[in-house]
C-alpha atoms as a PDB file:
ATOM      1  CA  UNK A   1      63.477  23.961  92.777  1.00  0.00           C
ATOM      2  CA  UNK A   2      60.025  24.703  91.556  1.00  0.00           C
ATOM      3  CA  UNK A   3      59.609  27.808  93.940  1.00  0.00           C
ATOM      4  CA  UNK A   4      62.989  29.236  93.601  1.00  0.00           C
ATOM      5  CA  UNK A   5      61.991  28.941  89.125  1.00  0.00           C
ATOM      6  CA  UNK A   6      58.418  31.134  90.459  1.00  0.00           C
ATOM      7  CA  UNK A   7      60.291  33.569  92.340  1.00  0.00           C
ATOM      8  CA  UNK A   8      62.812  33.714  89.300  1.00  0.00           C
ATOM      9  CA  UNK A   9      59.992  34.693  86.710  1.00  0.00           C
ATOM     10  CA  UNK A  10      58.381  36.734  88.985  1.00  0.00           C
ATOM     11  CA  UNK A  11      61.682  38.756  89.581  1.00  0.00           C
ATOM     12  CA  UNK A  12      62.296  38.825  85.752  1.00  0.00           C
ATOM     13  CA  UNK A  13      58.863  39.862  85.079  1.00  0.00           C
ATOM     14  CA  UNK A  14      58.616  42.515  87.401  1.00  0.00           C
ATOM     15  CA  UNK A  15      62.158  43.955  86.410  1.00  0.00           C
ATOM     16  CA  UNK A  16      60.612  44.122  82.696  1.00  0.00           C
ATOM     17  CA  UNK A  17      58.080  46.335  83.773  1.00  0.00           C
ATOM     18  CA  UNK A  18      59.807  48.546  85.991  1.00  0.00           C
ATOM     19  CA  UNK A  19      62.036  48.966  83.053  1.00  0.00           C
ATOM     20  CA  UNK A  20      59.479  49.913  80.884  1.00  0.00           C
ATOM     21  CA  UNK A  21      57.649  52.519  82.844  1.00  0.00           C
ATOM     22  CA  UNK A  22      61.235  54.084  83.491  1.00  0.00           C
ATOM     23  CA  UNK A  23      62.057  54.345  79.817  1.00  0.00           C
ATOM     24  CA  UNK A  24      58.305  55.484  78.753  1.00  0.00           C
ATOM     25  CA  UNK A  25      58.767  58.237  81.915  1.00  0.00           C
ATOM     26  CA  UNK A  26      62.485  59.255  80.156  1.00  0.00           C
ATOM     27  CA  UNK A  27      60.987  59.339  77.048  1.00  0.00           C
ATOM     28  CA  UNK A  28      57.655  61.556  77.911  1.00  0.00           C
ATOM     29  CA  UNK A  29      60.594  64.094  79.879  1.00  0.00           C
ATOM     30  CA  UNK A  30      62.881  63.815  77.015  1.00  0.00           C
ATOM     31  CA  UNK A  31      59.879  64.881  75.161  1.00  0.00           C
ATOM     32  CA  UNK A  32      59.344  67.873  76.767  1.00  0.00           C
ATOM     33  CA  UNK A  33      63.240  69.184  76.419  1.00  0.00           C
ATOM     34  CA  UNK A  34      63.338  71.471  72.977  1.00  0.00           C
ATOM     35  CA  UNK A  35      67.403  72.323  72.232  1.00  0.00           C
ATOM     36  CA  UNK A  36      68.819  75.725  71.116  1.00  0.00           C
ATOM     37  CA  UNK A  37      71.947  74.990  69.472  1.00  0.00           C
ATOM     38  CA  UNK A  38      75.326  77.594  69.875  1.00  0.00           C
ATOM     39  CA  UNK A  39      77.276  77.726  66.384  1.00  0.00           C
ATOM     40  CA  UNK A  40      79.301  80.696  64.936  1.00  0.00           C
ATOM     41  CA  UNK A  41      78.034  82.965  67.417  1.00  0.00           C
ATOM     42  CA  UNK A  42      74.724  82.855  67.204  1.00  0.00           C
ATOM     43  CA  UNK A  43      71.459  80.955  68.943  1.00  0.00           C
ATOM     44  CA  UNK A  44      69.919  78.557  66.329  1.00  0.00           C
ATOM     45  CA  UNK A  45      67.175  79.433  66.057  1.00  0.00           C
ATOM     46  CA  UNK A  46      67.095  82.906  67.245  1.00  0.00           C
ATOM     47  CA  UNK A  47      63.364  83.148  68.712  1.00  0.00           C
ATOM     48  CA  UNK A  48      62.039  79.787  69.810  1.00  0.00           C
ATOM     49  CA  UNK A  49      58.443  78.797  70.907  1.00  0.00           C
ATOM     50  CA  UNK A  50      58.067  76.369  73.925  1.00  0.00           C
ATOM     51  CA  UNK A  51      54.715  75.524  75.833  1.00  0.00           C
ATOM     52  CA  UNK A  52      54.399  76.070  79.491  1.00  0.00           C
ATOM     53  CA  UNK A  53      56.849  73.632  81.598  1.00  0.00           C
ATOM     54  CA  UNK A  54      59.128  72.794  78.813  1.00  0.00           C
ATOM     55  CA  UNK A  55      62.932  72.713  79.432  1.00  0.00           C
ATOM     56  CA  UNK A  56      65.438  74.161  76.800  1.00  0.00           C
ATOM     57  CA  UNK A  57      68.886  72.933  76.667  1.00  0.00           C
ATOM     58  CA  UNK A  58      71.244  75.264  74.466  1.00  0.00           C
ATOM     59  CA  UNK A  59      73.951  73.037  73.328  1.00  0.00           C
ATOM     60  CA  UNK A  60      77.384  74.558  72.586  1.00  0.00           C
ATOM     61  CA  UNK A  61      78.615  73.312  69.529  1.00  0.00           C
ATOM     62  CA  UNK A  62      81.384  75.405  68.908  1.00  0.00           C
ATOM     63  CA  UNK A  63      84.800  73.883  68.176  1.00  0.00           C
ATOM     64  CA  UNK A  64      86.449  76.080  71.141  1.00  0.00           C
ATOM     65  CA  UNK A  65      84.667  79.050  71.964  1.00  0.00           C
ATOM     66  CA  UNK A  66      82.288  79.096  75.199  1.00  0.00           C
ATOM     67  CA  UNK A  67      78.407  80.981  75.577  1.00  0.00           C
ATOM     68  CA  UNK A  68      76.666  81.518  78.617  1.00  0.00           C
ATOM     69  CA  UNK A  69      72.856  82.118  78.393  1.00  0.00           C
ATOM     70  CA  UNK A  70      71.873  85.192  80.292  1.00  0.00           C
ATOM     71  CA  UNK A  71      68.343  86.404  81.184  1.00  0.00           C
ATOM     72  CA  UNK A  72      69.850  89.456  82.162  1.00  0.00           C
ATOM     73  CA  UNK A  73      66.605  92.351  81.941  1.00  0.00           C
ATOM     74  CA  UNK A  74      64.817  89.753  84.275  1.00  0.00           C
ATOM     75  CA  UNK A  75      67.530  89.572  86.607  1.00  0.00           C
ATOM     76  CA  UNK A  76      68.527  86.383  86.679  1.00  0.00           C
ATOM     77  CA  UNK A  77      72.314  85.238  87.066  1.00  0.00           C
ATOM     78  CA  UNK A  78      74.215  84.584  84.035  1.00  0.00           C
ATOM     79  CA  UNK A  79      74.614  80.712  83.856  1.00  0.00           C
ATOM     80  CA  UNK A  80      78.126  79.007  84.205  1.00  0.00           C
ATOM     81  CA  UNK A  81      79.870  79.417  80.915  1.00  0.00           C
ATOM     82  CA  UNK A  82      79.049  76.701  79.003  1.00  0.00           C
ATOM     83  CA  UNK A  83      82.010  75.135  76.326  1.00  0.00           C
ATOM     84  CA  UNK A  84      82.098  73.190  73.411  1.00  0.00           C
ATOM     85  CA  UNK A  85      79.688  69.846  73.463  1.00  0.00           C
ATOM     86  CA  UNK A  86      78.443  71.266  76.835  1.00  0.00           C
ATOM     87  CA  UNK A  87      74.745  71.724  77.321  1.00  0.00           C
ATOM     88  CA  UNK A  88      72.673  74.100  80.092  1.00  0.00           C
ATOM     89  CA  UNK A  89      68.911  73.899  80.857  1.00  0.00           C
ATOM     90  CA  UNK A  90      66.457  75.995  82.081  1.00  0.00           C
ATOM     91  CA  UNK A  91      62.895  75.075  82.694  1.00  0.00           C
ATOM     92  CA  UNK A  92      60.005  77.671  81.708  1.00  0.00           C
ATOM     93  CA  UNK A  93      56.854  77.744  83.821  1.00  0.00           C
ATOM     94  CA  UNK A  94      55.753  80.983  83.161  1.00  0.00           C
ATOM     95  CA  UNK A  95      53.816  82.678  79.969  1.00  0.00           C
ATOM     96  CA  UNK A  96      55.424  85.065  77.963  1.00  0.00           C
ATOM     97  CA  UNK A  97      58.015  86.741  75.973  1.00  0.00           C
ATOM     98  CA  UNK A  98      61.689  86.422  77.431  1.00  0.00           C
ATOM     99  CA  UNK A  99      64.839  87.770  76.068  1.00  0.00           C
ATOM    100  CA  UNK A 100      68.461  86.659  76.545  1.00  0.00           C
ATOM    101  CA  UNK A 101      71.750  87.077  75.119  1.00  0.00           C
ATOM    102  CA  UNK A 102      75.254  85.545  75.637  1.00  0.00           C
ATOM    103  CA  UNK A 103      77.185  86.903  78.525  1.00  0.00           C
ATOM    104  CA  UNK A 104      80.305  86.926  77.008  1.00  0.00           C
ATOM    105  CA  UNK A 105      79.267  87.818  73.225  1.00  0.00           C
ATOM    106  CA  UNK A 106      76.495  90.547  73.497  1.00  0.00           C
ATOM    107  CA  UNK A 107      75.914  90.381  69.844  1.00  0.00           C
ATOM    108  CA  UNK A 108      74.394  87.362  70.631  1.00  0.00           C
ATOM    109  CA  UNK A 109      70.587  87.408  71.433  1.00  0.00           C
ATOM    110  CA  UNK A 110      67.520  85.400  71.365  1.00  0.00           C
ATOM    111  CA  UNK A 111      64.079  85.042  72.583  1.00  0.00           C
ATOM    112  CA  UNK A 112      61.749  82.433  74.377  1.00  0.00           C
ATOM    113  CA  UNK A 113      58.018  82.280  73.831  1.00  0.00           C
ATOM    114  CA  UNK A 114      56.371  80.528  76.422  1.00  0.00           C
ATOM    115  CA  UNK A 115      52.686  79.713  75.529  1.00  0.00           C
END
């Protein structure tokens, strides 16, 4: 009984800190995710400043219209089109100035600074 209350803690204890090193790891990734929100036709904010190898997720939060984000000049595809409380990501490992504009909804535009 005494071994089988060992292995117990041991399994306990070792769950703990696998739980904790997943949730500081979700939190550090989380961390490096910066959202673009989609209301009224427009990217909010407009021109947004990330560092190198952050994510942006544009978040649609339109009552029933859908976006896409398209990086159309660099000629990249146009992502799925993305409706309401939907989200799309796209990871920036590259310097610069980059800008895109709603596929469906031209009038719609924005810019990523990657520094």
């Amino acid at each position: 009984m005494k071994k089988l209350l060992v292995v117990f803690s041991l399994v306990i204890s070792f769950t703990a800190c696998a739980f904790n090193g997943n949730k500081e790891a979700t939190e550090k990734s989380e961390a490096d995710v910066v959202e673009v929100t989609m209301i009224k036709f427009k990217f909010v904010p407009e021109v947004i400043e990330i560092k190198k190898g952050q994510t942006i997720r544009w978040v649609n939060k339109e009552k029933r219209q859908y976006h896409s984000v398209f990086f159309e000049k660099y000629g990249e595809e146009e992502s799925d089109y993305i409706f309401p409380d939907e989200t799309f990501d796209k990871l920036f490992d590259k310097v610069g100035e980059f800008d895109y504009r709603c596929g469906p909804h031209p009038e719609m535009i924005g810019r990523v600074i990657v520094k």
